[in-house]
Protein backbone atom coordinates (compact mmCIF):
# COMPACT_ATOMS: atom_id res chain seq x y z
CA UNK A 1 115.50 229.02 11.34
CA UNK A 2 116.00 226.18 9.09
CA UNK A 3 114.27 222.47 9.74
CA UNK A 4 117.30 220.91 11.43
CA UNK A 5 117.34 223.64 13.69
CA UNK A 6 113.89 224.12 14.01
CA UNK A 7 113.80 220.43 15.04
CA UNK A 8 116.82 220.40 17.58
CA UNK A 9 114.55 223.57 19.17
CA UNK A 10 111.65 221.51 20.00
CA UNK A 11 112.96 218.70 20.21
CA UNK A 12 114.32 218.83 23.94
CA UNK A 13 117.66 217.08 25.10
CA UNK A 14 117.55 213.61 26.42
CA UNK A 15 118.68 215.16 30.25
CA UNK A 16 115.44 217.07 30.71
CA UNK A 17 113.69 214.70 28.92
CA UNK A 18 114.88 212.13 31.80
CA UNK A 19 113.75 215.00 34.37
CA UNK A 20 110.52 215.67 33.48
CA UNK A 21 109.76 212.04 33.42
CA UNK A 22 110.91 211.90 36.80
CA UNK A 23 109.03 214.49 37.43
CA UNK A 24 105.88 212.67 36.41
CA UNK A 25 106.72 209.48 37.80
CA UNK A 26 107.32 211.78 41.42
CA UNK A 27 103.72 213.43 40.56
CA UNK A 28 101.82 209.66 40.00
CA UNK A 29 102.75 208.26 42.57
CA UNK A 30 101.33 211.17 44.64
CA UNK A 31 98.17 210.90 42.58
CA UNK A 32 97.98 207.27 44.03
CA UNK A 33 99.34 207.12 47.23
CA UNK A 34 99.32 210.53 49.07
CA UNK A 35 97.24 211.20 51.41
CA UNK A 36 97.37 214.84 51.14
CA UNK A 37 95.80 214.96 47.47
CA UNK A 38 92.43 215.92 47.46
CA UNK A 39 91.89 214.53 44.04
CA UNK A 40 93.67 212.01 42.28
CA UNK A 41 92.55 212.25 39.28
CA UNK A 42 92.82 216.20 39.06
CA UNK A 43 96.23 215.67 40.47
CA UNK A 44 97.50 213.56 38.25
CA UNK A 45 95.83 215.45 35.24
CA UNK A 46 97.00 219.07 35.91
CA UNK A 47 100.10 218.20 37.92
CA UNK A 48 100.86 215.89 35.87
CA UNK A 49 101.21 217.76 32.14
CA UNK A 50 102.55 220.63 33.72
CA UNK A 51 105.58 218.48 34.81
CA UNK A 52 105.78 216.75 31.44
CA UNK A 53 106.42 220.23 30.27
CA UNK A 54 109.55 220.54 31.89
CA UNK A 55 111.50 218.66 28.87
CA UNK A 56 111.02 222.02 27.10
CA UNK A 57 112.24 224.12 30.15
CA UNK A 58 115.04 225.54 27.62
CA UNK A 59 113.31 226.12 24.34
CA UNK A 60 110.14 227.69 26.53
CA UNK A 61 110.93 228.51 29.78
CA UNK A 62 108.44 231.28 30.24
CA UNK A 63 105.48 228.55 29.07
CA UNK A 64 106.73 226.12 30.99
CA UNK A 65 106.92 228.54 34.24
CA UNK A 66 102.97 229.86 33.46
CA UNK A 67 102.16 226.19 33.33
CA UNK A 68 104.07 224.89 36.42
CA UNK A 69 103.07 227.85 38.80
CA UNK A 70 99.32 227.38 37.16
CA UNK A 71 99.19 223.80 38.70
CA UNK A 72 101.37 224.37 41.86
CA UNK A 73 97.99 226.65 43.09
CA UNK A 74 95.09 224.47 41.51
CA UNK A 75 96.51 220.96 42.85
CA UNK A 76 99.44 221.71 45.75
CA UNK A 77 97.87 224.85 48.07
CA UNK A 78 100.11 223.99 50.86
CA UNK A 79 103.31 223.68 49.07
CA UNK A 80 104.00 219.75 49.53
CA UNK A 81 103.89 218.11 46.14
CA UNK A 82 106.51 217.79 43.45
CA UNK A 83 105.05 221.41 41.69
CA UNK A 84 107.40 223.05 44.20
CA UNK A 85 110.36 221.37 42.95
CA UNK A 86 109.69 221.66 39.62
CA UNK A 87 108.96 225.85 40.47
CA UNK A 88 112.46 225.93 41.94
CA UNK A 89 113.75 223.71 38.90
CA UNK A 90 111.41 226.48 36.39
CA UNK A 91 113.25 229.85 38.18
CA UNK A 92 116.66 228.52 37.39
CA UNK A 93 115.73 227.79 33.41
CA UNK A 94 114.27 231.23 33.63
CA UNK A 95 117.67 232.91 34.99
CA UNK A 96 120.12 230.42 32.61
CA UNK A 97 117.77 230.41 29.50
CA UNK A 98 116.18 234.11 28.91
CA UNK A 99 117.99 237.40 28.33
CA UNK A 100 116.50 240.56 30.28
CA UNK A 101 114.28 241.97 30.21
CA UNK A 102 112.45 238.55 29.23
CA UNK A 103 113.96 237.03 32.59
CA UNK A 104 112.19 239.38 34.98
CA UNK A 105 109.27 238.84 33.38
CA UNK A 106 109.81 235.26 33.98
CA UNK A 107 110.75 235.94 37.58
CA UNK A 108 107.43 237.56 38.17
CA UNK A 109 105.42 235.05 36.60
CA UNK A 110 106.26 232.59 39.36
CA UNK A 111 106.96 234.60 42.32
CA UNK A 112 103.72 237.26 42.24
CA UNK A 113 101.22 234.20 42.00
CA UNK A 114 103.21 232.57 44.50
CA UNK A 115 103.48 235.04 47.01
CA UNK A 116 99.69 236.07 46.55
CA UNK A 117 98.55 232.26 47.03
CA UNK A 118 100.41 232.56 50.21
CA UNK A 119 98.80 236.39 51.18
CA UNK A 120 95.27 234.63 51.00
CA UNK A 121 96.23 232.20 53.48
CA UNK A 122 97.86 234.96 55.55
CA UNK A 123 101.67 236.05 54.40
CA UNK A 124 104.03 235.14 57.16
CA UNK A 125 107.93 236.71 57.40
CA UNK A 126 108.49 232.95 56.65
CA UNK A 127 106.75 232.85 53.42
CA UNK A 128 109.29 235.82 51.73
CA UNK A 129 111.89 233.56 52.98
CA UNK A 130 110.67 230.53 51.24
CA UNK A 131 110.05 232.62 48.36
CA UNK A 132 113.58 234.01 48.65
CA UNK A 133 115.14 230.86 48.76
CA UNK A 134 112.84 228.76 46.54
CA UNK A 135 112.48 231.08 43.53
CA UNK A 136 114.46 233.78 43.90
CA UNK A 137 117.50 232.06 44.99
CA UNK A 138 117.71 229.59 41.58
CA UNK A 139 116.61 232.23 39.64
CA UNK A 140 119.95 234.09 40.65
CA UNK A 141 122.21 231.25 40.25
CA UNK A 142 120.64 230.57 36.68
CA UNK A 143 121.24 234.60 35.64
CA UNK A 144 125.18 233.75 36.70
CA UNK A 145 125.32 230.35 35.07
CA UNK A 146 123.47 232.12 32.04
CA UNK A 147 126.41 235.38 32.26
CA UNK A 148 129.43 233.11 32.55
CA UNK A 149 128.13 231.12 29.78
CA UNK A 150 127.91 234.15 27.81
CA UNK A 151 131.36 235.23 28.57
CA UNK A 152 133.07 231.73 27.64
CA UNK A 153 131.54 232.01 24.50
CA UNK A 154 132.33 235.45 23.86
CA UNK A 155 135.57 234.57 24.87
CA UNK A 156 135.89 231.52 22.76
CA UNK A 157 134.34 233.72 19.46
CA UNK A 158 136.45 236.13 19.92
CA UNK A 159 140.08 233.90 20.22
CA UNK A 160 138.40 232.12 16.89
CA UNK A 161 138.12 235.33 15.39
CA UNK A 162 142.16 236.29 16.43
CA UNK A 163 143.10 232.82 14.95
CA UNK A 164 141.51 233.55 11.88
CA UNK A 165 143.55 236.67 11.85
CA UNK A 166 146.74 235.97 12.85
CA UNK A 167 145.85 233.24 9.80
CA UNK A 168 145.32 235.84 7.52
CA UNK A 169 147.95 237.74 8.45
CA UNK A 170 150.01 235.01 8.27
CA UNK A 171 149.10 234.35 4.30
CA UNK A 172 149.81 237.70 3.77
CA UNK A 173 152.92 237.87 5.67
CA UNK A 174 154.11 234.66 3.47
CA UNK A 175 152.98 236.30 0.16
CA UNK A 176 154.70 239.29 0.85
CA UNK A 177 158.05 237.20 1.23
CA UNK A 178 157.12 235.34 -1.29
CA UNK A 179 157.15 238.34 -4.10
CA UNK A 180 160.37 239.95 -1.80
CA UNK A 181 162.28 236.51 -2.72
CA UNK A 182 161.00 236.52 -5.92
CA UNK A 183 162.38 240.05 -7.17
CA UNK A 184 165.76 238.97 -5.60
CA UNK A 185 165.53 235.68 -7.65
CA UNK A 186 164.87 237.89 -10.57
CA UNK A 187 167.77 239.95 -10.54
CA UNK A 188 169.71 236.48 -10.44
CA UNK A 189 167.97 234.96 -12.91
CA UNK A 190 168.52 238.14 -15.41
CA UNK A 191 171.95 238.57 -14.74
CA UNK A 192 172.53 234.85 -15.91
CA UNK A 193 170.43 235.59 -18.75
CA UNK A 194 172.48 238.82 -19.58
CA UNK A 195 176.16 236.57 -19.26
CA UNK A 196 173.95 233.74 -21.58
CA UNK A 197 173.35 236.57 -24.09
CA UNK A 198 176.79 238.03 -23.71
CA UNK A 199 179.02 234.95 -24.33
CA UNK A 200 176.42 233.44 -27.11
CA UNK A 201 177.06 236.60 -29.20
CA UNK A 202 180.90 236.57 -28.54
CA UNK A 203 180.95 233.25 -29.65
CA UNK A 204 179.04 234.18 -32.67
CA UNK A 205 181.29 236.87 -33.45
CA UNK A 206 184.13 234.52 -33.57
CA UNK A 207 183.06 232.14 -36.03
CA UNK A 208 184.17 232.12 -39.49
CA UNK A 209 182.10 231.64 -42.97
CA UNK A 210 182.87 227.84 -42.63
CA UNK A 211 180.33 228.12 -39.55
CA UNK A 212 177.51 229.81 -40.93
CA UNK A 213 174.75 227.03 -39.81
CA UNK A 214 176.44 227.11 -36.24
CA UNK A 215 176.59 231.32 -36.40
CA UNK A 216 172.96 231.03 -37.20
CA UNK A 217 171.52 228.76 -34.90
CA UNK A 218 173.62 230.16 -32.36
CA UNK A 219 171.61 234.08 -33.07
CA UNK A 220 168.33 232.37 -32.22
CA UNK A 221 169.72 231.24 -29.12
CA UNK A 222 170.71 235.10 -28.63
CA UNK A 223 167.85 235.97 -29.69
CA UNK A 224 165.19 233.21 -27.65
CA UNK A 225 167.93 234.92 -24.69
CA UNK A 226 166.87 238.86 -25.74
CA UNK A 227 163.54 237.97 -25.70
CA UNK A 228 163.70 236.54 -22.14
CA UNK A 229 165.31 239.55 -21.18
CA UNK A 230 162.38 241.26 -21.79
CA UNK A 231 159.40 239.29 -20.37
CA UNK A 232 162.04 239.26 -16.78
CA UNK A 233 161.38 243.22 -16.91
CA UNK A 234 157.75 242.72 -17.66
CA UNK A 235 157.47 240.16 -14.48
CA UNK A 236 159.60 242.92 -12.58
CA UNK A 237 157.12 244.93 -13.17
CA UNK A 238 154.48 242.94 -12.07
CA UNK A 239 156.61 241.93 -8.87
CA UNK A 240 157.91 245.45 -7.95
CA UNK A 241 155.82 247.86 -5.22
CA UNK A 242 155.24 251.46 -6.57
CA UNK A 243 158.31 253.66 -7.51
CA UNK A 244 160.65 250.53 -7.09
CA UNK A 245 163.45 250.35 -9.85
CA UNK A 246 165.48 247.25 -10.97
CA UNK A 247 168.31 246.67 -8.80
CA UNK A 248 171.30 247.93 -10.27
CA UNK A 249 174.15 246.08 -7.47
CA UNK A 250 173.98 242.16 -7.75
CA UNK A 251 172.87 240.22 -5.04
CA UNK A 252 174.20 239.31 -2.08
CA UNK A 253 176.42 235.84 -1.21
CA UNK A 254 178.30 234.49 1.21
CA UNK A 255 181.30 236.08 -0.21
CA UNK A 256 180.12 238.84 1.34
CA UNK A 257 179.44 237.59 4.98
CA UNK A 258 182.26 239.34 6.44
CA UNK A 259 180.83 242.92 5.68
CA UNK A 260 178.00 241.64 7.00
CA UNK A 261 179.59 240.73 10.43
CA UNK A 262 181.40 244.07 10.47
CA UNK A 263 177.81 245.86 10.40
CA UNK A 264 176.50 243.66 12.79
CA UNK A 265 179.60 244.26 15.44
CA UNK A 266 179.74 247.68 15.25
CA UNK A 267 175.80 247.76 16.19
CA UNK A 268 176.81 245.77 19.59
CA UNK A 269 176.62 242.03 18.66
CA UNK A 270 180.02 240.19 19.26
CA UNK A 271 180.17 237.76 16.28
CA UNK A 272 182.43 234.56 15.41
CA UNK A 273 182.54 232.42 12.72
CA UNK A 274 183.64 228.75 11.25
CA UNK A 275 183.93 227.61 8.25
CA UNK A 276 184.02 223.53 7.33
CA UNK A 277 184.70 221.98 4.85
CA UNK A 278 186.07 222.84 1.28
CA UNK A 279 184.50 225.69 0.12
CA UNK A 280 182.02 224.66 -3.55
CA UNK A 281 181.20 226.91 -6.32
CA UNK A 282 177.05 227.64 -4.97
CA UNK A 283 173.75 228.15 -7.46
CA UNK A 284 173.89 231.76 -7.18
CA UNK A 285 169.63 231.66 -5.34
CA UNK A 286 171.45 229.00 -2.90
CA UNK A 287 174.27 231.29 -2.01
CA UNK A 288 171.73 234.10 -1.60
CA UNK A 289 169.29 232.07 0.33
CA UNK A 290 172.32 231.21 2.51
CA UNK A 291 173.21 234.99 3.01
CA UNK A 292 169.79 235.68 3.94
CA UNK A 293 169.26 233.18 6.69
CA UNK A 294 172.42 234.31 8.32
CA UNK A 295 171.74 238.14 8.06
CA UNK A 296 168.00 237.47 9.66
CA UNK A 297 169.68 235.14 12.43
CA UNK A 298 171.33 237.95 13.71
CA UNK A 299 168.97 240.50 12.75
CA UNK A 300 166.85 238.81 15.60
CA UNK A 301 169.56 238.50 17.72
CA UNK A 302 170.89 242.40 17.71
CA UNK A 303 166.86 243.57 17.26
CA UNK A 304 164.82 241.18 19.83
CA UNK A 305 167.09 238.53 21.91
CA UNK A 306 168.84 240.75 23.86
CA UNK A 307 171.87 238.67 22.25
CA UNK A 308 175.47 239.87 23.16
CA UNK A 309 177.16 237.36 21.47
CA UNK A 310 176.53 235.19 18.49
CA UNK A 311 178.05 232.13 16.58
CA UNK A 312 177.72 231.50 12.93
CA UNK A 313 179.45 228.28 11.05
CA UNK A 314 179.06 227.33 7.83
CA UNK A 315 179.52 224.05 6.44
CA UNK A 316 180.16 222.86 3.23
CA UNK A 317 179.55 219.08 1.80
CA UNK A 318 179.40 217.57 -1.53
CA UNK A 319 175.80 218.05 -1.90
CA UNK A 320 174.43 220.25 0.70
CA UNK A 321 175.52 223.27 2.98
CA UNK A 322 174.52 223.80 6.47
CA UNK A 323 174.15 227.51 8.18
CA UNK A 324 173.85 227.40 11.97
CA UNK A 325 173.16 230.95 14.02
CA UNK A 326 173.55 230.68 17.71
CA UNK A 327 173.05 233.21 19.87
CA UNK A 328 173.08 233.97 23.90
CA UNK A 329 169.60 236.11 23.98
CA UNK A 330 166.59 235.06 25.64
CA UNK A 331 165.42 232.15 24.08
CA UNK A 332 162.21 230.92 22.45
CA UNK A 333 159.49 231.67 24.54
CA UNK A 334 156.42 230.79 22.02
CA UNK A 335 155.75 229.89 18.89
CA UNK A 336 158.56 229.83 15.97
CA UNK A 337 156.56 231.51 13.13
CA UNK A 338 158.28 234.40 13.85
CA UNK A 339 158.04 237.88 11.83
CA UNK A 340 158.45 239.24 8.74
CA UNK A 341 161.62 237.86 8.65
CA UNK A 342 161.88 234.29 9.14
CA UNK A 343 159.22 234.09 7.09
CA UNK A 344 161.37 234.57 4.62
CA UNK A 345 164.14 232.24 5.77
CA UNK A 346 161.21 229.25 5.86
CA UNK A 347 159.98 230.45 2.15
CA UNK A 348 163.80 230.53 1.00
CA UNK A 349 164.85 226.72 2.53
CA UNK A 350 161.29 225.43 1.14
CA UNK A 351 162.13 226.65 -2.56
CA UNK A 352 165.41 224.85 -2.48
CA UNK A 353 164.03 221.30 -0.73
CA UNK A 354 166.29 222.15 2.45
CA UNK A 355 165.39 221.85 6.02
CA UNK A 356 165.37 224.52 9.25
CA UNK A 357 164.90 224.21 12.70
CA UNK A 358 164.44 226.82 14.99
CA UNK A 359 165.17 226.20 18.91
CA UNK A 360 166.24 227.16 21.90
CA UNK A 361 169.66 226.42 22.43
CA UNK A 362 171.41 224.09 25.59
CA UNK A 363 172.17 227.21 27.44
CA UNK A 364 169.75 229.54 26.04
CA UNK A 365 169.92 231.83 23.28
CA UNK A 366 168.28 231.15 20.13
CA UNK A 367 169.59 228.55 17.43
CA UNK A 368 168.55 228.68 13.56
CA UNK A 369 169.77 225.68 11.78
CA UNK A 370 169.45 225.36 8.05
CA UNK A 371 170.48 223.10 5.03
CA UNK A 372 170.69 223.67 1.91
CA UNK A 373 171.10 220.96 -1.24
CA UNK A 374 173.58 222.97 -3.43
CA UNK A 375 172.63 220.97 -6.72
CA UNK A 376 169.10 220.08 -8.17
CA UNK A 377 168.35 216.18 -8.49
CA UNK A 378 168.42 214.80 -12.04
């Protein structure tokens, strides 16, 4: 235990601090003007301390309860001061504050000396009842105020703990798209390397002896382009998962949208499309991005929705394209995060600067909007 903690642990809370003094207050004026106490002095000496040890019912409530029962028999025989109160007040901190088998324990250390004060006097059927209801009653209530306790905080631990790992899982989730995206981009970004290389040599070829300084710088550009040919394949190898090859096909565009719709309609999923606006020549990781975030759009319509129909348009502006997926499925009925899959879509708009949104439509169904800038600022 360190000091703060040590401190907050004897220190007691201002509530019971405000009780006890109560307490003592209730005891005093006893002490001075009942007529009942035998001895004022002894009254307000025993009676009183043990009640000024109720502050630290919490921290010690097994102290506090040998105390408190100690001075209900030395100053209050007949059961009429304030030291019954504060035993009924002592067998609820007991049942709220200790864990059995230290709570029984605790239980007995009011209720034998209790019950035995009261056998010396001669026990009466009425005396278990007061002893029922007095001490064993608040005890009770304190063990189920002490058990739900225990289960909201369990409770709350253990939805902390599932936030955590839907967290983590989450990161991981994102990485995971991350690197998928990335060894897509890579086959992009090597292909324009390859055409770089390609037409730089070709032009090279062409030149005559007049062009020798052009000829030659124009090598170390084919050259500068060779060599980044070769640290793409290292970072593909870094980026691939074990026995994964270099794609050999090039990646996917909108170009190719209609296959895509074909696969989706013969799997059950009725699917239209619109086009607006004049069609633009795309970055080729825009027009994949764009490919992707319609093919997961319906992916979660055919897989999840319960979809039977689904819209796609595409629209084209000077500097940006919008994608919109609507379908007639079920709706959103939590959060958007979503899978594996959009995911994705989210990691793909943010790498580009675009925007999504992902709601439930006007009459149900699922809508994924997304935009796109189709050139980089300057």
């Amino acid at each position: 235990m360190d000091a703060g903690s040590h401190a907050r642990f004897l220190v007691p809370p201002r509530v019971d601090i405000l009780i006890a003094a109560a307490f003592v207050l209730l005891t005093v004026a006893e002490a001075l003007f009942s007529s009942g106490v035998r001895s004022p002095v002894l009254h307000l000496v025993v009676a009183g301390l043990a009640m000024a040890t109720l502050a630290w019912r919490r921290s010690f409530p097994l102290v506090v309860a040998t105390a408190v029962i100690a001075s209900n028999i030395a100053v209050n025989p007949n059961d009429q001061f304030s030291t019954l109160l504060g035993l009924v007040l002592v067998a609820f901190s007991i049942g709220s504050y200790t864990e059995p088998p230290r709570c029984y324990l605790g239980l007995a250390i009011v209720l034998v000396p209790f019950v035995a004060a009261m056998a010396l006097e001669g026990l009466e059927p009425s005396d278990i009842a007061a002893a029922l209801v007095f001490l064993v009653g608040p005890w009770a209530v304190g063990g189920v105020v002490r058990q739900r306790a225990a289960s909201t905080e369990e409770a709350l631990a253990r939805a902390d703990r599932l936030e955590r790992e839907r967290e983590v899982q989450a990161a991981a989730v994102a990485q995971e798209e991350r690197t998928r995206i990335a060894r897509e981009l890579h086959d992009i970004v090597s292909h324009s390397i390859s055409v770089v290389t390609i037409q730089t040599q070709a032009v090279r070829r062409r030149l005559g002896p007049e062009h020798a300084k052009e000829a030659h710088d124009l090598a170390n550009v084919e050259a500068t382009a060779r060599e980044a040919m070769a640290e793409m394949r290292r970072l593909f190898g870094v980026l691939r998962t074990d026995g994964e090859a270099p794609s050999l096909t090039p990646q996917p565009g909108l170009s190719e949208l209609d296959r895509l719709l074909d696969q989706v309609r013969s799997a059950g999923l009725q699917v239209d499309i619109t086009t607006d606006g004049a069609a633009v020549d795309l970055p080729p990781g825009v027009d994949l991005a764009a490919y992707r975030i319609v093919q997961e759009a319906l992916t979660n319509a055919l897989r999840h929705s319960g979809a039977t129909r689904a819209t796609v348009v595409v629209r084209f502006a000077p500097t940006r394209l919008d994608v919109e997926v609507a379908d007639d499925g079920r709706g959103i009925s939590g959060p958007t995060t979503g899978g594996h899959g959009l995911v994705g879509v989210r990691e793909r708009v943010a790498l580009y600067g675009g925007t999504i949104d992902v709601s439930t439509g006007p009459t149900g169904g699922v809508t994924l909007s997304a935009s796109l800038p189709v050139r980089e600022d300057s």
